[in-house]
C-alpha atoms as a PDB file:
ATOM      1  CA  UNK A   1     -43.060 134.047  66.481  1.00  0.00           C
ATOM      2  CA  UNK A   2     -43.598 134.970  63.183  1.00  0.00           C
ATOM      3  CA  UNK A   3     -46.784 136.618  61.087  1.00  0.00           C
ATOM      4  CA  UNK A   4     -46.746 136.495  57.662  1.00  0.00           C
ATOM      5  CA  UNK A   5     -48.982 138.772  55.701  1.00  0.00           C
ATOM      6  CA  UNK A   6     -49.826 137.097  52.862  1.00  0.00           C
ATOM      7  CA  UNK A   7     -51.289 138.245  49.282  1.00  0.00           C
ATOM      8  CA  UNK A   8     -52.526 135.068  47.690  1.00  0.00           C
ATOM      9  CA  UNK A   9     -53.097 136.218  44.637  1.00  0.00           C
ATOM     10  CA  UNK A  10     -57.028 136.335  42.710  1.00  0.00           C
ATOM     11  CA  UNK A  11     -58.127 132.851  42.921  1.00  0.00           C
ATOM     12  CA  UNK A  12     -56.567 130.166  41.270  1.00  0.00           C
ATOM     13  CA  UNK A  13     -53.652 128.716  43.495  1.00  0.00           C
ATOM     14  CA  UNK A  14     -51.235 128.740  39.901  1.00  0.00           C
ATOM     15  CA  UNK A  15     -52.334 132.481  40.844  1.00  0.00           C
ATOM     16  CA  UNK A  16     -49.909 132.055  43.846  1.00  0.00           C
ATOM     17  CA  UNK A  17     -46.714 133.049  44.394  1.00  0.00           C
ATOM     18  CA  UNK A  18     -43.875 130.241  45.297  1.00  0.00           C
ATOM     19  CA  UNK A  19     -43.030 132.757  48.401  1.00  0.00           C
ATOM     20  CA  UNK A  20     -46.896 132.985  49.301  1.00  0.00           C
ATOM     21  CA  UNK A  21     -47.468 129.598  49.251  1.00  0.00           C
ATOM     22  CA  UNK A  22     -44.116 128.945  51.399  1.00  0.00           C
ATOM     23  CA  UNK A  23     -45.483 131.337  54.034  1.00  0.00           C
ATOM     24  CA  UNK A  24     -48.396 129.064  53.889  1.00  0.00           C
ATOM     25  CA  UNK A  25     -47.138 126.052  54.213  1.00  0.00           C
ATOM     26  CA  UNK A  26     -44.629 126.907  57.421  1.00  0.00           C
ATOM     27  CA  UNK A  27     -47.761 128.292  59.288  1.00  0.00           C
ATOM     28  CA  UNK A  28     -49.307 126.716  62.440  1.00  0.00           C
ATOM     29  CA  UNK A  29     -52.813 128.971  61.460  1.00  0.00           C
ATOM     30  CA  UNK A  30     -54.278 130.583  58.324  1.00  0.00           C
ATOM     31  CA  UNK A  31     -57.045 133.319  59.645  1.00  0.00           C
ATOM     32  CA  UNK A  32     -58.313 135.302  57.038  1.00  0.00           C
ATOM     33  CA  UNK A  33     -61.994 136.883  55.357  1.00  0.00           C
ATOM     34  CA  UNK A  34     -64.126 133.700  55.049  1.00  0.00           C
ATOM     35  CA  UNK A  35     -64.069 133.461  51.453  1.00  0.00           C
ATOM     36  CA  UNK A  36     -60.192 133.593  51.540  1.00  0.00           C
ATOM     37  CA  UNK A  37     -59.773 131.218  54.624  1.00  0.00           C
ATOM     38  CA  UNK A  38     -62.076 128.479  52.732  1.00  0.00           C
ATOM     39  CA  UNK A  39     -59.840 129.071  49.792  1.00  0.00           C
ATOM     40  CA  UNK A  40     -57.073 128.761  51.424  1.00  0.00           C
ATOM     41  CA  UNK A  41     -58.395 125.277  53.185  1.00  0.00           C
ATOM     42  CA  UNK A  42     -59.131 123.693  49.523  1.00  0.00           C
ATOM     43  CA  UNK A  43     -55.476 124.348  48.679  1.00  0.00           C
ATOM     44  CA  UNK A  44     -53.552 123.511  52.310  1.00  0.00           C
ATOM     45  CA  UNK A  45     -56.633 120.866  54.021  1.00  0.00           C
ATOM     46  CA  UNK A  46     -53.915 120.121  56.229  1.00  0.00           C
ATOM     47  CA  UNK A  47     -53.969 123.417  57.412  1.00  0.00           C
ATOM     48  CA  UNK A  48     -56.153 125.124  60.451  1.00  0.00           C
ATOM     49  CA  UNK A  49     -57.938 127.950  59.373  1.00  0.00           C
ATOM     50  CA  UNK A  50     -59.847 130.737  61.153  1.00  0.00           C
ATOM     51  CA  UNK A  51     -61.729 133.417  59.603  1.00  0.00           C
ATOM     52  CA  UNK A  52     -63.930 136.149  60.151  1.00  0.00           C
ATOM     53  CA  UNK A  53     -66.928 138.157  58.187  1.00  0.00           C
ATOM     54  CA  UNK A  54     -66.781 141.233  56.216  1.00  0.00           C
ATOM     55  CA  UNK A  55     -65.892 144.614  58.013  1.00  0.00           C
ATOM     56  CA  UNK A  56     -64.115 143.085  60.803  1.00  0.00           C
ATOM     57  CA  UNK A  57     -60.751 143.677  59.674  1.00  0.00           C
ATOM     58  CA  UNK A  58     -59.325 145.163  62.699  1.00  0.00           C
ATOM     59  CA  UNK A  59     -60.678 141.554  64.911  1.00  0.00           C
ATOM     60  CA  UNK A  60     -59.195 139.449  61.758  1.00  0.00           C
ATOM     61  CA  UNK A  61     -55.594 141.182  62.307  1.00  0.00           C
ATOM     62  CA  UNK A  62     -55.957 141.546  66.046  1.00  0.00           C
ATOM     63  CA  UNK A  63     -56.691 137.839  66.189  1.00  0.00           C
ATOM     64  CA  UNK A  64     -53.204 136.818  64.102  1.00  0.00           C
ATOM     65  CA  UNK A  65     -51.292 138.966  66.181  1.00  0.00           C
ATOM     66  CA  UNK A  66     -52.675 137.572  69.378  1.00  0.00           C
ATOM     67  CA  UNK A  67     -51.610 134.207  67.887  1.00  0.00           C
ATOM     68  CA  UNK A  68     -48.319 135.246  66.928  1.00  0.00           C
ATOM     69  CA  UNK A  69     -47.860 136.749  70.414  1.00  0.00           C
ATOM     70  CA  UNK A  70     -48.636 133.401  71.677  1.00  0.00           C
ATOM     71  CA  UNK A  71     -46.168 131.399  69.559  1.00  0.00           C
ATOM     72  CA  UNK A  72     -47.769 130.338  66.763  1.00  0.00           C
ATOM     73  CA  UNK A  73     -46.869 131.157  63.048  1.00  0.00           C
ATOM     74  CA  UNK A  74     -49.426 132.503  61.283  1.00  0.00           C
ATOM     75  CA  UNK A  75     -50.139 133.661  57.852  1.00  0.00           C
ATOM     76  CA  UNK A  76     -52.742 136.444  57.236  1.00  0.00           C
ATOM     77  CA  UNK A  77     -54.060 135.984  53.871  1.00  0.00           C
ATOM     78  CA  UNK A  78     -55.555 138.861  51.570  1.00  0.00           C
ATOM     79  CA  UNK A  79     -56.641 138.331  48.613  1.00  0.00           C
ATOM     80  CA  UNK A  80     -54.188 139.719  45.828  1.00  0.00           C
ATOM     81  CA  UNK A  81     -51.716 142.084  47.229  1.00  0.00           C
ATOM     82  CA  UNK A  82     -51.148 142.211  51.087  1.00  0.00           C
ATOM     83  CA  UNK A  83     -50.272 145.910  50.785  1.00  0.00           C
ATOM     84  CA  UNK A  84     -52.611 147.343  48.276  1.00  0.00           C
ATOM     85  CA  UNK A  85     -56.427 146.786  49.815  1.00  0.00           C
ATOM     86  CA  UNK A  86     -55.003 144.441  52.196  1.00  0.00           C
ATOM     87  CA  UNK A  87     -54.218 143.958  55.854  1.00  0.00           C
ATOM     88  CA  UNK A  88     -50.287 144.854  55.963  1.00  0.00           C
ATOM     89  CA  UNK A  89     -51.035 148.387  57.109  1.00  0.00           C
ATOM     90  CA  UNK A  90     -53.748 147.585  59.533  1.00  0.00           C
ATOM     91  CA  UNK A  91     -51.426 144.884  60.983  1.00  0.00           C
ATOM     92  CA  UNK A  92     -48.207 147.338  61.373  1.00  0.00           C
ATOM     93  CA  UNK A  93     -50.875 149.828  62.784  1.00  0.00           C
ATOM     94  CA  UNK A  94     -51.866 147.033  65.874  1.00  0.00           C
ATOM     95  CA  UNK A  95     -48.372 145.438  66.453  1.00  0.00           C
ATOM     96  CA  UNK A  96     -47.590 148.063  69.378  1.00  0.00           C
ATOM     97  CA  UNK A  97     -49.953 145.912  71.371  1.00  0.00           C
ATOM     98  CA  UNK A  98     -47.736 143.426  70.358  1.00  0.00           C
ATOM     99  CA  UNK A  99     -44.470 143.418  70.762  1.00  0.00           C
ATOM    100  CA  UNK A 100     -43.082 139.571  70.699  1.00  0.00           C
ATOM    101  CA  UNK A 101     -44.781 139.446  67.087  1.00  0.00           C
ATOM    102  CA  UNK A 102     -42.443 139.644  64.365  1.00  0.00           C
ATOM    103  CA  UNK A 103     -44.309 140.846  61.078  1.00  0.00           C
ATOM    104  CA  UNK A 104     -42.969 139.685  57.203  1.00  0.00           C
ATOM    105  CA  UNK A 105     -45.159 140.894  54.303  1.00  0.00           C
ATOM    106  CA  UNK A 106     -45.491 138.918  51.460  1.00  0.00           C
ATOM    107  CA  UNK A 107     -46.426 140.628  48.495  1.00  0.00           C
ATOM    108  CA  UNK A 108     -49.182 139.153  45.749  1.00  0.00           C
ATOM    109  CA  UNK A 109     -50.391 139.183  42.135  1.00  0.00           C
ATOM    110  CA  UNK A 110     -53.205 142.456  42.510  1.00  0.00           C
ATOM    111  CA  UNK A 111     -56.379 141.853  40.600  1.00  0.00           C
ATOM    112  CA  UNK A 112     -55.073 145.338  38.224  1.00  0.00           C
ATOM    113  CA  UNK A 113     -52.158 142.898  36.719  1.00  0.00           C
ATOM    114  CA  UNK A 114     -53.776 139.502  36.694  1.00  0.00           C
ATOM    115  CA  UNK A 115     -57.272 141.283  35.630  1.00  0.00           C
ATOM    116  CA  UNK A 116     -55.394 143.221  32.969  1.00  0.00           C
ATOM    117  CA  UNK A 117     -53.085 139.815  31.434  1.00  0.00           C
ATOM    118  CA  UNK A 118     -56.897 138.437  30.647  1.00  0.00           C
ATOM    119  CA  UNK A 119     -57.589 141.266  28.185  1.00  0.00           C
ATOM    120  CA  UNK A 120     -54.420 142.049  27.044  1.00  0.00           C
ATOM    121  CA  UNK A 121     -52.063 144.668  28.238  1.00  0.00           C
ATOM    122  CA  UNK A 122     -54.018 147.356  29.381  1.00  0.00           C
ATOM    123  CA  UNK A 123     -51.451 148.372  32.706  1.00  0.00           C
ATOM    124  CA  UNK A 124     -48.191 148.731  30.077  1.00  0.00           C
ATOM    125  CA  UNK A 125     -47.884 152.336  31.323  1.00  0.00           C
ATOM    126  CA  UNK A 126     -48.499 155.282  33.956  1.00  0.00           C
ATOM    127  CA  UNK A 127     -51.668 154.370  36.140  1.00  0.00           C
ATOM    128  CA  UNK A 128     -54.325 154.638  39.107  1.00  0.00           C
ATOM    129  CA  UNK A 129     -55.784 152.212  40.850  1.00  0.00           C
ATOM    130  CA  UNK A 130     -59.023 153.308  42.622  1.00  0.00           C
ATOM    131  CA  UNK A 131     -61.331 151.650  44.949  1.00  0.00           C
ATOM    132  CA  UNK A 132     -65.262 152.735  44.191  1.00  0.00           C
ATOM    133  CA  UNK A 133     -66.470 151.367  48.090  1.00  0.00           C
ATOM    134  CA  UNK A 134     -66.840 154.337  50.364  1.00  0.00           C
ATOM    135  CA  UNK A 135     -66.757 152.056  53.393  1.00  0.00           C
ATOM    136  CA  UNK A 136     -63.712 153.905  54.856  1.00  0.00           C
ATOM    137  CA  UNK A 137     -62.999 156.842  51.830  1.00  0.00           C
ATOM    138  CA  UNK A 138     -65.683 159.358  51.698  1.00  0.00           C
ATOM    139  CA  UNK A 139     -67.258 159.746  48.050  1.00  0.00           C
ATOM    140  CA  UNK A 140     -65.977 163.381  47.950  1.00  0.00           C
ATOM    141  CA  UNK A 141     -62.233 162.112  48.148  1.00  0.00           C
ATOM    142  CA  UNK A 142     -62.933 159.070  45.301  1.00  0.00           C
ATOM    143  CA  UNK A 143     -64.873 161.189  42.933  1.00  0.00           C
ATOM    144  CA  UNK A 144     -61.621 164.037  43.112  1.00  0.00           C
ATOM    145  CA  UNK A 145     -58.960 161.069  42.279  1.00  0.00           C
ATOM    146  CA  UNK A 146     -61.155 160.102  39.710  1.00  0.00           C
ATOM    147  CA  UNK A 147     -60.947 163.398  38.328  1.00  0.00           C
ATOM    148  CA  UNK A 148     -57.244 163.719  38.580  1.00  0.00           C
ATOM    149  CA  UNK A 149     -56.784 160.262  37.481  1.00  0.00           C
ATOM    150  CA  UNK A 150     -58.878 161.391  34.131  1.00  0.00           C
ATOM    151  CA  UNK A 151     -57.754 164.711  34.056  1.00  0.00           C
ATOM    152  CA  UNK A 152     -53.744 163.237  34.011  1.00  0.00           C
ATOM    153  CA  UNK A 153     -54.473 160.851  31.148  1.00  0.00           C
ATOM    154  CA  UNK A 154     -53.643 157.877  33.622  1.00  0.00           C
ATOM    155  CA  UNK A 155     -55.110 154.259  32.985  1.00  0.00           C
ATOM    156  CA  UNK A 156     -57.569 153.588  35.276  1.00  0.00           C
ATOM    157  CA  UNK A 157     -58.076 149.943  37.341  1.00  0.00           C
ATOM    158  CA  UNK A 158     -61.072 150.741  39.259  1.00  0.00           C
ATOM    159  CA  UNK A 159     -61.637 148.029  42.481  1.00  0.00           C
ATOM    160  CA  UNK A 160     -64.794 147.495  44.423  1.00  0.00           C
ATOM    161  CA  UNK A 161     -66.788 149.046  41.534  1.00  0.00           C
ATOM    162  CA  UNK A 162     -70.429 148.585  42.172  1.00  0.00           C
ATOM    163  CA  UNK A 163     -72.553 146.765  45.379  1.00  0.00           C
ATOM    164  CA  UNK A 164     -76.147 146.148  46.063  1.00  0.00           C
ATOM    165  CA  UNK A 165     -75.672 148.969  48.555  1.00  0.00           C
ATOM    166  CA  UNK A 166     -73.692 151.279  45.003  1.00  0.00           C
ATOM    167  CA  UNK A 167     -75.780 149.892  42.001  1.00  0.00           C
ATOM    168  CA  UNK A 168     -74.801 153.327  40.111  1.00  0.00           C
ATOM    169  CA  UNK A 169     -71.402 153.893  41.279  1.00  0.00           C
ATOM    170  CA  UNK A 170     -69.552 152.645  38.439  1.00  0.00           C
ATOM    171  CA  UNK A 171     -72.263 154.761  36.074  1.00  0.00           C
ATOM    172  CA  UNK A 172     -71.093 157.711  38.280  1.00  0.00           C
ATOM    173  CA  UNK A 173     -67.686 156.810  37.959  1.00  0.00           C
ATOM    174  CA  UNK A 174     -67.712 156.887  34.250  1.00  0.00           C
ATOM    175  CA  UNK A 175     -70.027 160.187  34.246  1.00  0.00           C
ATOM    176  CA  UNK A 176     -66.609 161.976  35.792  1.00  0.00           C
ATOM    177  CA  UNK A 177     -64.270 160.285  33.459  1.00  0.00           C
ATOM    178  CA  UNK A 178     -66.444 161.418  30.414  1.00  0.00           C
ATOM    179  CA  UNK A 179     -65.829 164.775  31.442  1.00  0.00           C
ATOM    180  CA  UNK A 180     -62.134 164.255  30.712  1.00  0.00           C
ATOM    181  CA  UNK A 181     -62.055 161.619  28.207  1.00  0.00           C
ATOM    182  CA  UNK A 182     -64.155 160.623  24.861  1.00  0.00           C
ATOM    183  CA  UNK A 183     -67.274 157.910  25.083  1.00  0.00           C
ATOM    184  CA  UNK A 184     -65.165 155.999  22.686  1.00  0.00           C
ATOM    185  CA  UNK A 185     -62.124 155.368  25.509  1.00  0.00           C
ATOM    186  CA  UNK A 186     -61.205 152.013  25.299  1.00  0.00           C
ATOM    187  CA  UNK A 187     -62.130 149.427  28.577  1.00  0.00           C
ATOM    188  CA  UNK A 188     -62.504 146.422  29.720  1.00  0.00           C
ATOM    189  CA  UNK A 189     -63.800 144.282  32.748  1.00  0.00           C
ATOM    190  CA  UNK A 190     -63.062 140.660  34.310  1.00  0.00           C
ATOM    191  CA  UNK A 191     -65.177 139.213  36.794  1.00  0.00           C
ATOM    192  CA  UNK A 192     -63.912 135.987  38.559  1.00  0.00           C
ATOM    193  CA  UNK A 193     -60.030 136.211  38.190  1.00  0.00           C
ATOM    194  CA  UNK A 194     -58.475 133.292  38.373  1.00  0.00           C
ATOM    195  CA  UNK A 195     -61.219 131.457  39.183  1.00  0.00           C
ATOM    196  CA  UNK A 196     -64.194 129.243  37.897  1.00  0.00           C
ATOM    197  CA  UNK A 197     -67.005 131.431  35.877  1.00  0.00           C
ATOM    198  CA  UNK A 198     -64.437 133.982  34.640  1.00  0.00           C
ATOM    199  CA  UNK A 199     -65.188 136.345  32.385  1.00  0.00           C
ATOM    200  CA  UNK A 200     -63.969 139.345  30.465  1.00  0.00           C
ATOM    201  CA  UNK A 201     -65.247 142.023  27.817  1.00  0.00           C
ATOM    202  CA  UNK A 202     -63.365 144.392  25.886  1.00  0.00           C
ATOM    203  CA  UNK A 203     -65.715 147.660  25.178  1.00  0.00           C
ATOM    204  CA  UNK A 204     -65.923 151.573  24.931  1.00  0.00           C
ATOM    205  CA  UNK A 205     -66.363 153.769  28.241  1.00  0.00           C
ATOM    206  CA  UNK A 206     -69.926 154.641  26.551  1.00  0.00           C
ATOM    207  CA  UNK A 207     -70.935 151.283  26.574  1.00  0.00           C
ATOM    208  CA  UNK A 208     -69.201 150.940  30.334  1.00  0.00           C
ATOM    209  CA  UNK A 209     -71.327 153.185  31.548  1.00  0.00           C
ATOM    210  CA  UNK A 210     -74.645 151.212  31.269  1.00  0.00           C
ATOM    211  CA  UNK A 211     -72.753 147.993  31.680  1.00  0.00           C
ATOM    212  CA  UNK A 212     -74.046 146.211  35.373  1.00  0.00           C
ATOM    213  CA  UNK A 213     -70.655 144.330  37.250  1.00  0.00           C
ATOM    214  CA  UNK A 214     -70.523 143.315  40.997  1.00  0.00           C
ATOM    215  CA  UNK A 215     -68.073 143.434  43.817  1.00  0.00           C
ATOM    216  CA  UNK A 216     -65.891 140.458  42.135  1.00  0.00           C
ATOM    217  CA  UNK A 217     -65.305 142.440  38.833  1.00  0.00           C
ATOM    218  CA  UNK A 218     -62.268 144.527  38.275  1.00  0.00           C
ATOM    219  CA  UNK A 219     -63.180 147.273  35.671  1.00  0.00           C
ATOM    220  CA  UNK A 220     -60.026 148.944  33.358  1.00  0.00           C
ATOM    221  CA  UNK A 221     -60.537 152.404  31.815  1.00  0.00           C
ATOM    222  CA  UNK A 222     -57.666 153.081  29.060  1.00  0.00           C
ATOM    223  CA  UNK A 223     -55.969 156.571  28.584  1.00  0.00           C
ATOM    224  CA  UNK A 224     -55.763 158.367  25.271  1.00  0.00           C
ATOM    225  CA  UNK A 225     -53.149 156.227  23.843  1.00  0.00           C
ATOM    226  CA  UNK A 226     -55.266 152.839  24.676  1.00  0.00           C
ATOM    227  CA  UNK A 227     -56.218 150.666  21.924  1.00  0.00           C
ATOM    228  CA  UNK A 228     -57.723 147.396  20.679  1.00  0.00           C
ATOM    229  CA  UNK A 229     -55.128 145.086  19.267  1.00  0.00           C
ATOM    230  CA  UNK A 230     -56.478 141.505  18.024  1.00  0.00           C
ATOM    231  CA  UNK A 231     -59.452 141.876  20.295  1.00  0.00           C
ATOM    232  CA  UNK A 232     -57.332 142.743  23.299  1.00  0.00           C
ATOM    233  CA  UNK A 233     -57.061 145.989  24.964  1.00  0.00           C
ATOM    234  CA  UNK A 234     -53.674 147.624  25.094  1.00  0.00           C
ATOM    235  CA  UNK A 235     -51.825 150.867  26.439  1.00  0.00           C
ATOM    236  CA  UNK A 236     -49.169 151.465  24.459  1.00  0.00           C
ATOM    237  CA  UNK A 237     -45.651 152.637  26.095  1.00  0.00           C
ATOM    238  CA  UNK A 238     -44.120 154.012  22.688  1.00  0.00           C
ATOM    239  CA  UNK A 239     -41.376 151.975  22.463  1.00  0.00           C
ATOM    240  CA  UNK A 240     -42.236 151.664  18.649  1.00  0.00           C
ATOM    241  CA  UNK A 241     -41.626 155.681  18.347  1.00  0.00           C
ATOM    242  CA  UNK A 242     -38.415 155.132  19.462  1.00  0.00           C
END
C-alpha cells in the first residue's frame, strides 16, 4: 500500500494544502511527532492516529512503513514541508527494509514562507534557510553556513533558533552575521505560525541579538537590500530598476 509523506503546513488547517489534506483523508493511520498527530486528530477525529516523542524519528518512520508493508495507507505528517526538516529523506533512507511500501511525498507550506507572509515579504529573493539545533549538525558546520550565508548577502530564515538546552544560540548566531552585515540589518521573528498566540516583530539585527525566542519561533535576517515598507519587512528583487 501506499505512504504518504505529508507536510501539513505551520498550524492552522487553512495552512493546509488541498493535496495534504487529500492524503489525509484517504489514510487508514496518521502517525506522526505528538504535537503534530494531536493536530492532526482536531482536524480528521475520524481519523486513528499514532505518534511518538521527540528524537525518535527513525521509530516514527519505521513504524509507517511497517504499516504500509502491512496494507494500510498511511500518511506521515511533518510539520511544514515533508522534505525540508522533515521525514521524506529518513523514510526513502528505511524503505529497503521495505519493499511492498510504495512512498508519495507531499510537499507543504515551510514555516520560511508562511513565517515571512506575516511580516511582509522578506523571502522575495536569493536565500538560506538554516537550522540553529545541533542535534544531528555539529555547531562547527552551522556556524560556517552562517558565515557563507552572511558573507553571500543571502536572506537568512533561521529554524530551531534557541532551546532551554541553546539559550544563546541565536545571540551567537547574530554575533557571526554582524561580522558580515551592519547592526542596523533589517529582521523579523514569528512565533506561533498559523496558530493561536501568534506573534511577530519587525526589528534591527542589533536589537535581534538580545531579543529571547523559543523553539516555535522562526527568526528572518534581511540582506543588504532589505527594508521596512509600511511596517513590514521586505527584500526587494529590483524589478523597479528595471
Amino acid at each position: 500500500m501506499k505512504l504518504y509523506v505529508v507536510g501539513i503546513g505551520c498550524g492552522s488547517r487553512q495552512g493546509m494544502t488541498l493535496e495534504a489534506q487529500q492524503a489525509v483523508m484517504n489514510s487508514d493511520v496518521v502517525v506522526g511527532y505528538t504535537v503534530y498527530a494531536e493536530q492532526i486528530k482536531s482536524f480528521f477525529p475520524e481519523k486513528e492516529c499514532l505518534s511518538t516523542g521527540m528524537r525518535q524519528e527513525r521509530d516514527r518512520v519505521a513504524l509507517a512503513l511497517e504499516l504500509t508493508q502491512n496494507g494500510k495507507t498511511v500518511s506521515l505528517v511533518c510539520s511544514g514541508d515533508s522534505q525540508l526538516y522533515g521525514m521524506a529523506g529518513l523514510a526513502y533512507e528505511l524503505s529497503s527494509d521495505y519493499p511492498d511500501a510504495e512512498i508519495e511525498v507531499v510537499a507543504g507550506v515551510s514555516a520560511a514562507f508562511s513565517g515571512g507572509a506575516v511580516l511582509g515579504s522578506p523571502m522575495t529573493h536569493d536565500l538560506a534557510l538554516i537550522s540553529l539545533s545541533d542535534l544531528l549538525t555539529p555547531m562547527e558546520k552551522i556556524e560556517k553556513r552562517l558565515r557563507c550565508a552572511a558573507e553571500g548577502d543571502f536572506v537568512i530564515a533561521l529554524y530551531n533558533p534557541s532551546s532551554k538546552k541553546r539559550a544563546d544560540y541565536l545571540m551567537r548566531a547574530c554575533d557571526i552575521i554582524l561580522g558580515y552585515r551592519p547592526a542596523d540589518t533589517v529582521c523579523g521573528y514569528v512565533r506561533n505560525i498559523g496558530r493561536e498566540g501568534q506573534e511577530s516583530r519587525v526589528l534591527t539585527l542589533g536589537e535581534l541579538r538580545d531579543t529571547a525566542v523559543d523553539m516555535f519561533t522562526t527568526v528572518f535576517i534581511g540582506n543588504s537590500e532589505t527594508k521596512v515598507i509600511g511596517g513590514k519587512m521586505v527584500t526587494p528583487r529590483g524589478y523597479r530598476n528595471v
